[in-house]
PDB file of N, CA and C in Angstrom:
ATOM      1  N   UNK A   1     -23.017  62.157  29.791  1.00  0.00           N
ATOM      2  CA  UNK A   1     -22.551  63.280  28.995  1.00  0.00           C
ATOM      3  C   UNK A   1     -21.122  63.661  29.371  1.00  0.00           C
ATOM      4  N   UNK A   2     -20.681  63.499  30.589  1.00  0.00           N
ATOM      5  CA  UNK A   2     -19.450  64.381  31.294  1.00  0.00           C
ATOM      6  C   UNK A   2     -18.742  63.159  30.536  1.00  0.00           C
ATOM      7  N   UNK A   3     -19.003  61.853  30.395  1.00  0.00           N
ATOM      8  CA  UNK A   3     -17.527  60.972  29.913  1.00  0.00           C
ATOM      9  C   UNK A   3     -17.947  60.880  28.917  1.00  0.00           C
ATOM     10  N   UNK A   4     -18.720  61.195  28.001  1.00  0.00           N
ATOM     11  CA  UNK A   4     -18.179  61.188  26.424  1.00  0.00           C
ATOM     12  C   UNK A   4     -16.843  62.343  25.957  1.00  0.00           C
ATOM     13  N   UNK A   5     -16.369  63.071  26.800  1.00  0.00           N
ATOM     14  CA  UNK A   5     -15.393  63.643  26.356  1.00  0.00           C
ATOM     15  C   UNK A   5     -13.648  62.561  26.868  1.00  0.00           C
ATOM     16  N   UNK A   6     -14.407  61.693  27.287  1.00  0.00           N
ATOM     17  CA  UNK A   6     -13.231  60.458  27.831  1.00  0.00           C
ATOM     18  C   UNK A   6     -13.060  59.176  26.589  1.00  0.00           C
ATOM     19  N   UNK A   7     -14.190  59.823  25.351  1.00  0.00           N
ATOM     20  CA  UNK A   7     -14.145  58.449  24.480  1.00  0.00           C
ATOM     21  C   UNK A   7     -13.356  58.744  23.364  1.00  0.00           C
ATOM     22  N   UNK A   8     -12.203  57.363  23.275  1.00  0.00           N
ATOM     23  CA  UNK A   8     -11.259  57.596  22.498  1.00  0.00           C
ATOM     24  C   UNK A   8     -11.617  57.855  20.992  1.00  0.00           C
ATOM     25  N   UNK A   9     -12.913  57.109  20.938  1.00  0.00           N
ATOM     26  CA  UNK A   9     -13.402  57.168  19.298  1.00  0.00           C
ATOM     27  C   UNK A   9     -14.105  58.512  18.860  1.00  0.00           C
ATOM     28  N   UNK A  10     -14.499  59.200  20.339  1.00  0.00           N
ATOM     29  CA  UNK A  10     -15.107  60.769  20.141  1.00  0.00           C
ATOM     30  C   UNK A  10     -13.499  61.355  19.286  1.00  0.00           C
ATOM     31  N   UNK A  11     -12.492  61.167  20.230  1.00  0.00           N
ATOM     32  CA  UNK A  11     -11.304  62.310  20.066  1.00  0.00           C
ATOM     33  C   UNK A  11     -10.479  61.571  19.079  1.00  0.00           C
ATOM     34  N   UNK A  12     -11.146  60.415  18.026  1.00  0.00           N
ATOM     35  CA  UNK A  12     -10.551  60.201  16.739  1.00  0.00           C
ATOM     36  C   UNK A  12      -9.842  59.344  16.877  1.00  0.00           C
ATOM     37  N   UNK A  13      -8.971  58.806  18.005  1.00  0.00           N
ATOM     38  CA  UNK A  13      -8.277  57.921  18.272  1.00  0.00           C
ATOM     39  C   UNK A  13      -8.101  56.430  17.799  1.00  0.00           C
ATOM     40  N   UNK A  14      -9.504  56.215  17.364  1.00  0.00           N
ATOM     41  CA  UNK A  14      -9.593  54.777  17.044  1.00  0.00           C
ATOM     42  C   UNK A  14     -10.098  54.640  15.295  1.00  0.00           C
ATOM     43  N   UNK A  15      -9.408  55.438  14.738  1.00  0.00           N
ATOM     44  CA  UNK A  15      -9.358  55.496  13.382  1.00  0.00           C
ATOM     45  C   UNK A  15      -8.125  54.606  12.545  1.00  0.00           C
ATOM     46  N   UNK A  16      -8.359  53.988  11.400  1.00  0.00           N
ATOM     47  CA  UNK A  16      -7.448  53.284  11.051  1.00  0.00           C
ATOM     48  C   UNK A  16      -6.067  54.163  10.959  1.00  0.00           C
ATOM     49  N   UNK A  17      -5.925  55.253  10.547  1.00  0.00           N
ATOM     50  CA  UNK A  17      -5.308  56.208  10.369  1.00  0.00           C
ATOM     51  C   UNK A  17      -4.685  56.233  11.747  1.00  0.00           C
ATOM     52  N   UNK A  18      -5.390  56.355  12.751  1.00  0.00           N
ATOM     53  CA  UNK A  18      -4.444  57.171  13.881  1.00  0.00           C
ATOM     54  C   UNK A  18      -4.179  55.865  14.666  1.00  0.00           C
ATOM     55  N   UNK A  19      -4.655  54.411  14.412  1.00  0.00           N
ATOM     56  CA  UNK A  19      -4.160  53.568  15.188  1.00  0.00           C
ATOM     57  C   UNK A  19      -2.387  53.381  14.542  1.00  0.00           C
ATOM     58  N   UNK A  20      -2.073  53.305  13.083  1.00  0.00           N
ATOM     59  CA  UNK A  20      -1.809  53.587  12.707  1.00  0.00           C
ATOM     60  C   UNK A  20      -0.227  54.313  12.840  1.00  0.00           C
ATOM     61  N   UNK A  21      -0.744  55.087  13.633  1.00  0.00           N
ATOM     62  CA  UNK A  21       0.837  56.232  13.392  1.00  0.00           C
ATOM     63  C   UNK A  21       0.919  56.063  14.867  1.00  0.00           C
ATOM     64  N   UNK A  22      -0.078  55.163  15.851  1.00  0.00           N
ATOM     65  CA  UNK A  22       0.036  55.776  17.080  1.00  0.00           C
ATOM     66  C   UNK A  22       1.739  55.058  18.088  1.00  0.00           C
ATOM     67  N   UNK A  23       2.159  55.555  19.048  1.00  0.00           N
ATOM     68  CA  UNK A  23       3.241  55.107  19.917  1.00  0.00           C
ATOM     69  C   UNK A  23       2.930  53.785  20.257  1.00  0.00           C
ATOM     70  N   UNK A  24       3.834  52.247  20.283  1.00  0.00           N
ATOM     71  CA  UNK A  24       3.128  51.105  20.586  1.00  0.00           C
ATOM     72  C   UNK A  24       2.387  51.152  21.712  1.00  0.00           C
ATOM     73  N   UNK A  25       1.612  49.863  21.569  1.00  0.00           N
ATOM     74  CA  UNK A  25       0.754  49.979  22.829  1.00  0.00           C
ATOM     75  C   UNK A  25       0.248  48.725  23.064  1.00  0.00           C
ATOM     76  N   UNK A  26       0.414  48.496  24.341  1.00  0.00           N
ATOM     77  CA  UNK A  26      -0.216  47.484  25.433  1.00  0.00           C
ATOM     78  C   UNK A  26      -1.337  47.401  25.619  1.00  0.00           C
ATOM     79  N   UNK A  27      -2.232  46.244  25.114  1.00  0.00           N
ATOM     80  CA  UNK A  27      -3.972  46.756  25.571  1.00  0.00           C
ATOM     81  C   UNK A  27      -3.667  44.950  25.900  1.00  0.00           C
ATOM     82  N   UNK A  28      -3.774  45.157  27.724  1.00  0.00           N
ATOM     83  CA  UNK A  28      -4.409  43.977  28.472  1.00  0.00           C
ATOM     84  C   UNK A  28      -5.688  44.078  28.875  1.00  0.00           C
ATOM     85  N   UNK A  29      -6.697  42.768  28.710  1.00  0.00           N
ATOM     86  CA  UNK A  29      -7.775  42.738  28.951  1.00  0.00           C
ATOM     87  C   UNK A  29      -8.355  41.356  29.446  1.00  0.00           C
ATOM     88  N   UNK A  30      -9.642  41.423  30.563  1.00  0.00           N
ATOM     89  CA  UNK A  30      -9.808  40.499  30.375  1.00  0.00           C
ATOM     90  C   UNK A  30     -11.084  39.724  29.702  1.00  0.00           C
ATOM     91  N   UNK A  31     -10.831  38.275  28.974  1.00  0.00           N
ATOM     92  CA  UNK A  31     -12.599  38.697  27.768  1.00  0.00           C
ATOM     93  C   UNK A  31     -13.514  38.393  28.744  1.00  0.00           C
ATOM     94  N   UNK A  32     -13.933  38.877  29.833  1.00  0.00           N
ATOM     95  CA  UNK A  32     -15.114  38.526  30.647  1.00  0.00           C
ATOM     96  C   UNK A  32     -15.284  40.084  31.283  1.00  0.00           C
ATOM     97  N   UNK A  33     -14.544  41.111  31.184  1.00  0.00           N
ATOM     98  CA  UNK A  33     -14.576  42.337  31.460  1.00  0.00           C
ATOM     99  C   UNK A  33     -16.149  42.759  31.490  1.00  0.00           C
ATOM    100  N   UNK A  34     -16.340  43.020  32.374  1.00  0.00           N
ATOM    101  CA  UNK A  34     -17.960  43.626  32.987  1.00  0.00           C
ATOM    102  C   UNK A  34     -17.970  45.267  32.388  1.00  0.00           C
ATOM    103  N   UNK A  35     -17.147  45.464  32.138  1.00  0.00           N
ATOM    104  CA  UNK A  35     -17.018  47.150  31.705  1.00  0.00           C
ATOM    105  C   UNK A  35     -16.690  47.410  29.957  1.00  0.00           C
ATOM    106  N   UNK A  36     -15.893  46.382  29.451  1.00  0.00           N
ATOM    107  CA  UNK A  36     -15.435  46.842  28.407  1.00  0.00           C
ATOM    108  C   UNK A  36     -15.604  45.194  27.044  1.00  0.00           C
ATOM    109  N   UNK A  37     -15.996  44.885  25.790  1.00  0.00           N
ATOM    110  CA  UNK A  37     -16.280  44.023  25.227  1.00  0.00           C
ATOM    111  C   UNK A  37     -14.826  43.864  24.631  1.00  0.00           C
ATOM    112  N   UNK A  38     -14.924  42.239  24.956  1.00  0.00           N
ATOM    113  CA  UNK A  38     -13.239  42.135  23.767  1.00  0.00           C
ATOM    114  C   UNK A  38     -13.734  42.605  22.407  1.00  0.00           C
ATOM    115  N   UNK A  39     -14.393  42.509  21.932  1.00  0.00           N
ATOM    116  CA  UNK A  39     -14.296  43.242  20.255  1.00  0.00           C
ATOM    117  C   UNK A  39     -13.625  44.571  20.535  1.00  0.00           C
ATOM    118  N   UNK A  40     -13.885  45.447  21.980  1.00  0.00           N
ATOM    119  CA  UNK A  40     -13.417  46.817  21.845  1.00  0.00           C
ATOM    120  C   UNK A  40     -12.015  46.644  22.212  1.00  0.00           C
ATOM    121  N   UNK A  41     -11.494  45.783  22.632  1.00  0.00           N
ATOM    122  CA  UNK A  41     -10.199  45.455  23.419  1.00  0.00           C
ATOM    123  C   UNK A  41      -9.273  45.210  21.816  1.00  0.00           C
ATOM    124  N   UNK A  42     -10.429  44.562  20.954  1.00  0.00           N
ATOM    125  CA  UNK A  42      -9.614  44.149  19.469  1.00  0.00           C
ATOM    126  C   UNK A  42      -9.022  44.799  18.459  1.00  0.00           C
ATOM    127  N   UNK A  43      -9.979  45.811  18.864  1.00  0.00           N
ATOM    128  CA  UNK A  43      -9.569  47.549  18.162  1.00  0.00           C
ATOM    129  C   UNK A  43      -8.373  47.998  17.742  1.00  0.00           C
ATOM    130  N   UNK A  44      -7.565  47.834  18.887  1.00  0.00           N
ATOM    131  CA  UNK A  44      -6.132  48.172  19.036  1.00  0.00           C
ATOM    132  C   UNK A  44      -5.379  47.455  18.495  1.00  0.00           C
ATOM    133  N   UNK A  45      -5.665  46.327  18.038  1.00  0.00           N
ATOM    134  CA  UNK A  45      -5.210  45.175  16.798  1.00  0.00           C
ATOM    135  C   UNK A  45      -4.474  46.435  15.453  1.00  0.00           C
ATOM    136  N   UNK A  46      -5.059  47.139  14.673  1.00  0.00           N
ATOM    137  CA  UNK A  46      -5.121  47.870  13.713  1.00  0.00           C
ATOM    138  C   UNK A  46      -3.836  48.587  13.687  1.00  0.00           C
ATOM    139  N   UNK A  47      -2.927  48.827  15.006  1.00  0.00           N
ATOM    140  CA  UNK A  47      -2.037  49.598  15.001  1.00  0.00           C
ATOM    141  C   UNK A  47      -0.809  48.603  14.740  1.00  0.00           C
ATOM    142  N   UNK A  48       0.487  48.699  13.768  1.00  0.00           N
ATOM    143  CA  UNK A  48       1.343  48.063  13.306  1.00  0.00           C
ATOM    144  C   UNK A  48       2.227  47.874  14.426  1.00  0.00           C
ATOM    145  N   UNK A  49       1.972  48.585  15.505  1.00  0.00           N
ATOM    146  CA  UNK A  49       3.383  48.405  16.630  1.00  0.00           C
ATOM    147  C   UNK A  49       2.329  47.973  18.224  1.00  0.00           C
ATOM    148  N   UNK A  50       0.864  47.437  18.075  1.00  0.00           N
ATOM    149  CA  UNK A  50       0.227  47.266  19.329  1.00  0.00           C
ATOM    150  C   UNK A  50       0.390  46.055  19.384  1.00  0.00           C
ATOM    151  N   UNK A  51       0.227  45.447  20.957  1.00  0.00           N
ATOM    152  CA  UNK A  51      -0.094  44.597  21.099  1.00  0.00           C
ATOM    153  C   UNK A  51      -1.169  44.507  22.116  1.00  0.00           C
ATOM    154  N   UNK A  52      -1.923  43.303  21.471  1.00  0.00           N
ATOM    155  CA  UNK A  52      -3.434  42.758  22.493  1.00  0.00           C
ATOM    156  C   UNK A  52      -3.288  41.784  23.328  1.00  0.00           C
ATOM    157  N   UNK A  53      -3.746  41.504  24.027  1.00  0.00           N
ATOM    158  CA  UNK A  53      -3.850  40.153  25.197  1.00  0.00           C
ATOM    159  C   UNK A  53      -4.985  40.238  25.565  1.00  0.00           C
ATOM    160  N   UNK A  54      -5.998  39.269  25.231  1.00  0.00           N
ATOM    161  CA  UNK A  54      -7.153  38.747  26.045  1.00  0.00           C
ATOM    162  C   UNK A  54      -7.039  38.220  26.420  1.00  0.00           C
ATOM    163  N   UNK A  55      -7.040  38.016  28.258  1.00  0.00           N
ATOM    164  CA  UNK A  55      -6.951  36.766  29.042  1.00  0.00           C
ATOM    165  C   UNK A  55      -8.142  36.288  29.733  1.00  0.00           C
ATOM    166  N   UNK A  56      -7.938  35.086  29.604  1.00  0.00           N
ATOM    167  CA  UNK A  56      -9.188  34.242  29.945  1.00  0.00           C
ATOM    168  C   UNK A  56     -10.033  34.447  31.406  1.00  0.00           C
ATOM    169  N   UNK A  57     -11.227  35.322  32.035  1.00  0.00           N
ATOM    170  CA  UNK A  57     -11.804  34.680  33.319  1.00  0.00           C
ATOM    171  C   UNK A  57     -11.039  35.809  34.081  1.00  0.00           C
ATOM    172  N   UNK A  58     -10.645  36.944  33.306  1.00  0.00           N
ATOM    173  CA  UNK A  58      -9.681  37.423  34.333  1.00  0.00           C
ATOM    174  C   UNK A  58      -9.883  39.015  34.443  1.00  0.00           C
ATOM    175  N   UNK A  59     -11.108  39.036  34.411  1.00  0.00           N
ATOM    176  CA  UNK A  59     -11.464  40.373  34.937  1.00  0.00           C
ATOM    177  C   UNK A  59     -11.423  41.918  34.001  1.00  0.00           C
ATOM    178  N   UNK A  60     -11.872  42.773  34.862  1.00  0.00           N
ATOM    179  CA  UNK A  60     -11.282  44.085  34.155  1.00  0.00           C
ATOM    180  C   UNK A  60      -9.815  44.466  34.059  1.00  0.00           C
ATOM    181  N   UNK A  61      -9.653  45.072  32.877  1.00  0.00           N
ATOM    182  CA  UNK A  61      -7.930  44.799  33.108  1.00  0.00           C
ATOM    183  C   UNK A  61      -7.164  44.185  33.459  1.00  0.00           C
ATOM    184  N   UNK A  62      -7.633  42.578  33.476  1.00  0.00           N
ATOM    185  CA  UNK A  62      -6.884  41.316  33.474  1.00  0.00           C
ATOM    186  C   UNK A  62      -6.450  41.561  35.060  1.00  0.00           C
ATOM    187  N   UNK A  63      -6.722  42.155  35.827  1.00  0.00           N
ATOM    188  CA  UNK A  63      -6.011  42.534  37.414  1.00  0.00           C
ATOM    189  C   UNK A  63      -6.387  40.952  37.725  1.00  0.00           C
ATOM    190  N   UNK A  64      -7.159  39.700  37.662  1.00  0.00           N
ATOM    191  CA  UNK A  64      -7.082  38.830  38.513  1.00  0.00           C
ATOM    192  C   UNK A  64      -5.709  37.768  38.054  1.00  0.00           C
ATOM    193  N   UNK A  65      -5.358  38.528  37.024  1.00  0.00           N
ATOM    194  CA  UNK A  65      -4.040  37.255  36.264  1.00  0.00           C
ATOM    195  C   UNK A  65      -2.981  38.540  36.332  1.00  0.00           C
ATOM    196  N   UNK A  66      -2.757  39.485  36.805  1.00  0.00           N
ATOM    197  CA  UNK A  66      -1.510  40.315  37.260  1.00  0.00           C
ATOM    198  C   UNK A  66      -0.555  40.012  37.398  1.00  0.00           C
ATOM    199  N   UNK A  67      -0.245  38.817  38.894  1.00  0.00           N
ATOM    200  CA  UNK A  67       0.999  38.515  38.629  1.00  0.00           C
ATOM    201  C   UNK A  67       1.407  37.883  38.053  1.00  0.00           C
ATOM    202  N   UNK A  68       0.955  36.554  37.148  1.00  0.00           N
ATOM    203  CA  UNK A  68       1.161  35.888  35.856  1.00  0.00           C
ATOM    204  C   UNK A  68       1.529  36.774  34.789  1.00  0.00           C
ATOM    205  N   UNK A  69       0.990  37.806  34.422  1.00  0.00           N
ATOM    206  CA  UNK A  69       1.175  38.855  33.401  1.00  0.00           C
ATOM    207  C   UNK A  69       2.449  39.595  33.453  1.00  0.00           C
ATOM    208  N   UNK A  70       2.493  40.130  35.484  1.00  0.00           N
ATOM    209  CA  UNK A  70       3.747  41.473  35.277  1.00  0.00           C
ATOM    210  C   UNK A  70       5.193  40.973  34.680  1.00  0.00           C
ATOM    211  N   UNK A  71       5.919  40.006  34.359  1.00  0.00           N
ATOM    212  CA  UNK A  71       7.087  39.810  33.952  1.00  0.00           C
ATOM    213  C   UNK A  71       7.098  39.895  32.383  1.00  0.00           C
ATOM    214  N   UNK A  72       6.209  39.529  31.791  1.00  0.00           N
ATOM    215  CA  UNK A  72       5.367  39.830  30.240  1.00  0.00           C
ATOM    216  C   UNK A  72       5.380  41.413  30.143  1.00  0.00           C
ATOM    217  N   UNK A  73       4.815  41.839  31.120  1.00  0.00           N
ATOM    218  CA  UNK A  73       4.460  43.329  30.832  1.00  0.00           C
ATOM    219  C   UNK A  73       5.188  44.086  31.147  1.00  0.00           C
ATOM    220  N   UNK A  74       6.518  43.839  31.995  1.00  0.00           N
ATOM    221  CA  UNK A  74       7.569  44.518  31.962  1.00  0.00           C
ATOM    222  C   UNK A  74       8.605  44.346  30.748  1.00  0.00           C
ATOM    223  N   UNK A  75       8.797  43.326  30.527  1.00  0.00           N
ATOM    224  CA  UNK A  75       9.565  42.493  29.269  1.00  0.00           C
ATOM    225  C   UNK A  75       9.019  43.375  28.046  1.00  0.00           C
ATOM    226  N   UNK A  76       8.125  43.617  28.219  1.00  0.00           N
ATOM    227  CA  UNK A  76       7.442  44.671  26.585  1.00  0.00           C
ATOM    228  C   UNK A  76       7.729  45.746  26.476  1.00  0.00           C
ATOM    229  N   UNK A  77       7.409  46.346  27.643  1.00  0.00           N
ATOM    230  CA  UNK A  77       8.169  47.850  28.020  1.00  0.00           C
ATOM    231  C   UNK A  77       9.855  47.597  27.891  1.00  0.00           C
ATOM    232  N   UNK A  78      10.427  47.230  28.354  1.00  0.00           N
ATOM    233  CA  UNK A  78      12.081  46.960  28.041  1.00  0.00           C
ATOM    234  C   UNK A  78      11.931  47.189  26.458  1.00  0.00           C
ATOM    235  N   UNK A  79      11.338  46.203  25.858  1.00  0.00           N
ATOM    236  CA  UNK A  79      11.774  45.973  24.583  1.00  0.00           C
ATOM    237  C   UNK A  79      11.134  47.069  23.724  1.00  0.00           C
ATOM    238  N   UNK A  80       9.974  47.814  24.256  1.00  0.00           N
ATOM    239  CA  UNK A  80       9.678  49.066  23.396  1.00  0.00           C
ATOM    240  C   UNK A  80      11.027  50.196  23.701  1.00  0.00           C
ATOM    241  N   UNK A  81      11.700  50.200  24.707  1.00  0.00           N
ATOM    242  CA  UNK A  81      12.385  51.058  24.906  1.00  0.00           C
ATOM    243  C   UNK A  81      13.724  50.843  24.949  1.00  0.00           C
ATOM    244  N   UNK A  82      13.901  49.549  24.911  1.00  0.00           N
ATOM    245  CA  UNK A  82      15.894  49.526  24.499  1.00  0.00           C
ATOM    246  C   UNK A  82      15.928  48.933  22.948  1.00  0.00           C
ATOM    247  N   UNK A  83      14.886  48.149  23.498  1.00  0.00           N
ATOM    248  CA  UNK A  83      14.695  46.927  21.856  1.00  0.00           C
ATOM    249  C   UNK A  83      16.034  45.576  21.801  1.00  0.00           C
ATOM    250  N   UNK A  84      17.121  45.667  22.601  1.00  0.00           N
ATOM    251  CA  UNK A  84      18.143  44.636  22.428  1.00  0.00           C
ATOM    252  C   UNK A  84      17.950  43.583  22.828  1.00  0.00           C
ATOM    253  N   UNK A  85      18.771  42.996  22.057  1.00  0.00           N
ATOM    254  CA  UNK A  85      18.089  41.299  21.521  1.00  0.00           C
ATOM    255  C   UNK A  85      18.114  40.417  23.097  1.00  0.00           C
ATOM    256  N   UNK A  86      18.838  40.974  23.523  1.00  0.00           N
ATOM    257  CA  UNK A  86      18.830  40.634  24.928  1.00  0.00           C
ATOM    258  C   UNK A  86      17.101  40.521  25.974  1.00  0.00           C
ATOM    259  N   UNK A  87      16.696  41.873  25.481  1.00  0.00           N
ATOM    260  CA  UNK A  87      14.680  42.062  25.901  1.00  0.00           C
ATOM    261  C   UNK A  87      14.281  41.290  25.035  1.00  0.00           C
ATOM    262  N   UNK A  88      14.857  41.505  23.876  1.00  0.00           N
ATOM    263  CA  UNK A  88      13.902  40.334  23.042  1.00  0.00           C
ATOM    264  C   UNK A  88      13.126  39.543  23.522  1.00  0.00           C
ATOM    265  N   UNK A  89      14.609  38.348  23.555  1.00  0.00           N
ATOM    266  CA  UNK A  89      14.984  37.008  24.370  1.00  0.00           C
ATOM    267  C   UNK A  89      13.800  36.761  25.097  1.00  0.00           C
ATOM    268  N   UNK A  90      14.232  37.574  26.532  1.00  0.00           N
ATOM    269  CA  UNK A  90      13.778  37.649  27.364  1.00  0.00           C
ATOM    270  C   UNK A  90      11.883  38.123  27.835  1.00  0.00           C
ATOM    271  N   UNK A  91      11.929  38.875  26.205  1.00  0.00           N
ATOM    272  CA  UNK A  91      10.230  39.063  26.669  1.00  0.00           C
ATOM    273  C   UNK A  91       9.511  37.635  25.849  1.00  0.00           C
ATOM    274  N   UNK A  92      10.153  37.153  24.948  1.00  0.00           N
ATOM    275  CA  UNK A  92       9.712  35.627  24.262  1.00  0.00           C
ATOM    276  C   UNK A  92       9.525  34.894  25.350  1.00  0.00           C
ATOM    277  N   UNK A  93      10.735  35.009  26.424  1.00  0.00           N
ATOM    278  CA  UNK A  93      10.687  33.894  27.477  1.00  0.00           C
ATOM    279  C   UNK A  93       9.511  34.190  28.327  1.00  0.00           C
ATOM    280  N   UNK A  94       9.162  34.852  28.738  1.00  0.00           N
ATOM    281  CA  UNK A  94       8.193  35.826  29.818  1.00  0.00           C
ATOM    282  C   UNK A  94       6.758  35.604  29.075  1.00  0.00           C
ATOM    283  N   UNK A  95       6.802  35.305  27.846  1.00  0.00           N
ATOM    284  CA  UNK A  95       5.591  35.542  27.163  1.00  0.00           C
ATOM    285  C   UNK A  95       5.252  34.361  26.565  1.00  0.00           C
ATOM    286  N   UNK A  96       5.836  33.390  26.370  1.00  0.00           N
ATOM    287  CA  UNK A  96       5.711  32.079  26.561  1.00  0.00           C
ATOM    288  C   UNK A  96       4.213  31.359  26.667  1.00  0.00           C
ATOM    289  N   UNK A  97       4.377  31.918  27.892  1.00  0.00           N
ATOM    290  CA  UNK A  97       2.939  31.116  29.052  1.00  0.00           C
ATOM    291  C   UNK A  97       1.884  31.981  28.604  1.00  0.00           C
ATOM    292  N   UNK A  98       1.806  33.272  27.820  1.00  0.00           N
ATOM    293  CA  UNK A  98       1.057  34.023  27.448  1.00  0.00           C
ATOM    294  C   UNK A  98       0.604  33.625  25.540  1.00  0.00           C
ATOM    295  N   UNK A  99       1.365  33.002  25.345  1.00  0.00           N
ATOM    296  CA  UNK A  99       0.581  32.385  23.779  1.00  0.00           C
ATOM    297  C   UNK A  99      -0.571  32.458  23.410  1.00  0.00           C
ATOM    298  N   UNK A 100      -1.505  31.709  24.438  1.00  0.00           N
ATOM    299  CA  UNK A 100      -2.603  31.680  23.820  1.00  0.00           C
ATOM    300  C   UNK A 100      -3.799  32.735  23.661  1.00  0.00           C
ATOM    301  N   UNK A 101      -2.951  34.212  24.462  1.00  0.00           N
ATOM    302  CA  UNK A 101      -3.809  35.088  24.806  1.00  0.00           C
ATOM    303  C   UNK A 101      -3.830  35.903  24.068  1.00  0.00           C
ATOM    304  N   UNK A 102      -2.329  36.173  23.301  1.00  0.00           N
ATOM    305  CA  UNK A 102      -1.652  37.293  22.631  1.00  0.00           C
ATOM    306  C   UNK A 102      -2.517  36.798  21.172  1.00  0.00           C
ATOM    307  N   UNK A 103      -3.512  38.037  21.189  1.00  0.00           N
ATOM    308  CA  UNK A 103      -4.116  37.978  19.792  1.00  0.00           C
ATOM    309  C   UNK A 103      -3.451  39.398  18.549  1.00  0.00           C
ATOM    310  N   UNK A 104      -3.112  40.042  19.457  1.00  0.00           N
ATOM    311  CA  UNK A 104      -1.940  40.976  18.324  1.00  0.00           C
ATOM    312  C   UNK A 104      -0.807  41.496  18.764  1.00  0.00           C
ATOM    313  N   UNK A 105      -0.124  41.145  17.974  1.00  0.00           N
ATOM    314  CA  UNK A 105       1.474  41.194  18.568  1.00  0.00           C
ATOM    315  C   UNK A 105       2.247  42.530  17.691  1.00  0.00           C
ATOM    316  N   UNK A 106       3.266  43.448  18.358  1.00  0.00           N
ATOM    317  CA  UNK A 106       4.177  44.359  17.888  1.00  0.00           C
ATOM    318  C   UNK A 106       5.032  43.333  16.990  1.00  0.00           C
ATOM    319  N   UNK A 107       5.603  43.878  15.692  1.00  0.00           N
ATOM    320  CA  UNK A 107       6.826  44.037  15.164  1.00  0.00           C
ATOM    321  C   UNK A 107       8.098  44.062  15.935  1.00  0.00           C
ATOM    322  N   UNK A 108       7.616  45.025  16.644  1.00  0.00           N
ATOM    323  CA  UNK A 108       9.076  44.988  17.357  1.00  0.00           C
ATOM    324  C   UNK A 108       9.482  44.424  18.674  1.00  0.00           C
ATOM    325  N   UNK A 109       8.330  43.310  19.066  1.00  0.00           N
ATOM    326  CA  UNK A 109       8.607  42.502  20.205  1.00  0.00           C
ATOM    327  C   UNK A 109       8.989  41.211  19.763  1.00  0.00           C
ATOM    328  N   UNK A 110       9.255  40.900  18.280  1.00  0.00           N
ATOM    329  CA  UNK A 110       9.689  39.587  17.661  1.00  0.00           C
ATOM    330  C   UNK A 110      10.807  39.611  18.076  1.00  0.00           C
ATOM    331  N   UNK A 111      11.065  38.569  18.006  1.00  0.00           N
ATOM    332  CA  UNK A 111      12.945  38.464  18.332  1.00  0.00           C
ATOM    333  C   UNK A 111      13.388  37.395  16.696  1.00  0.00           C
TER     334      UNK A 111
END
């Protein structure tokens, strides 16, 4: 009872509507997650500026593929927040090795 006030779909969040308008967003996961189902990880697909990553074998919150990930996941943040073609570049390069994971990608992490 105490964490249903922690569920994003209680507080509307996961409505087509509010994925929607929401600030981009990073949803790393991993599809073997003991806590959370990639279909729910897929969710966040719906929003025009999210991006998804399911990574393979790699835990809750992908923490066992971390440091493979952090140069990707800094590279995204750059580019949500300067956006120059320069992060672009550079998060394409970083994200590379991440292809096969990235099942929804931002608009504005294209270069």
């Amino acid at each position: 009872t105490i964490l249903d006030a922690f569920s994003l779909a209680a507080q509307g969040l996961l409505t087509p509507q509010s994925l929607k308008s929401m600030s981009p967003l990073l949803a790393i996961n991993g599809d073997d997650d003991p806590y959370v189902r990639p279909g729910d990880s897929l969710l966040f697909r719906g929003g025009s500026q999210n991006t998804v990553w399911l990574v393979p074998s790699a835990g809750h919150c992908a923490e066992r593929r971390l440091k493979l990930l952090m140069p990707a996941i800094l590279m995204w943040l750059r580019v949500q927040a300067y956006g120059a073609w320069s992060d672009r570049l550079a998060y394409r390069a970083a994200s590379t090795l991440l292809r096969p994971w990235i099942v929804g990608s931002s608009e504005t992490c294209r270069a």
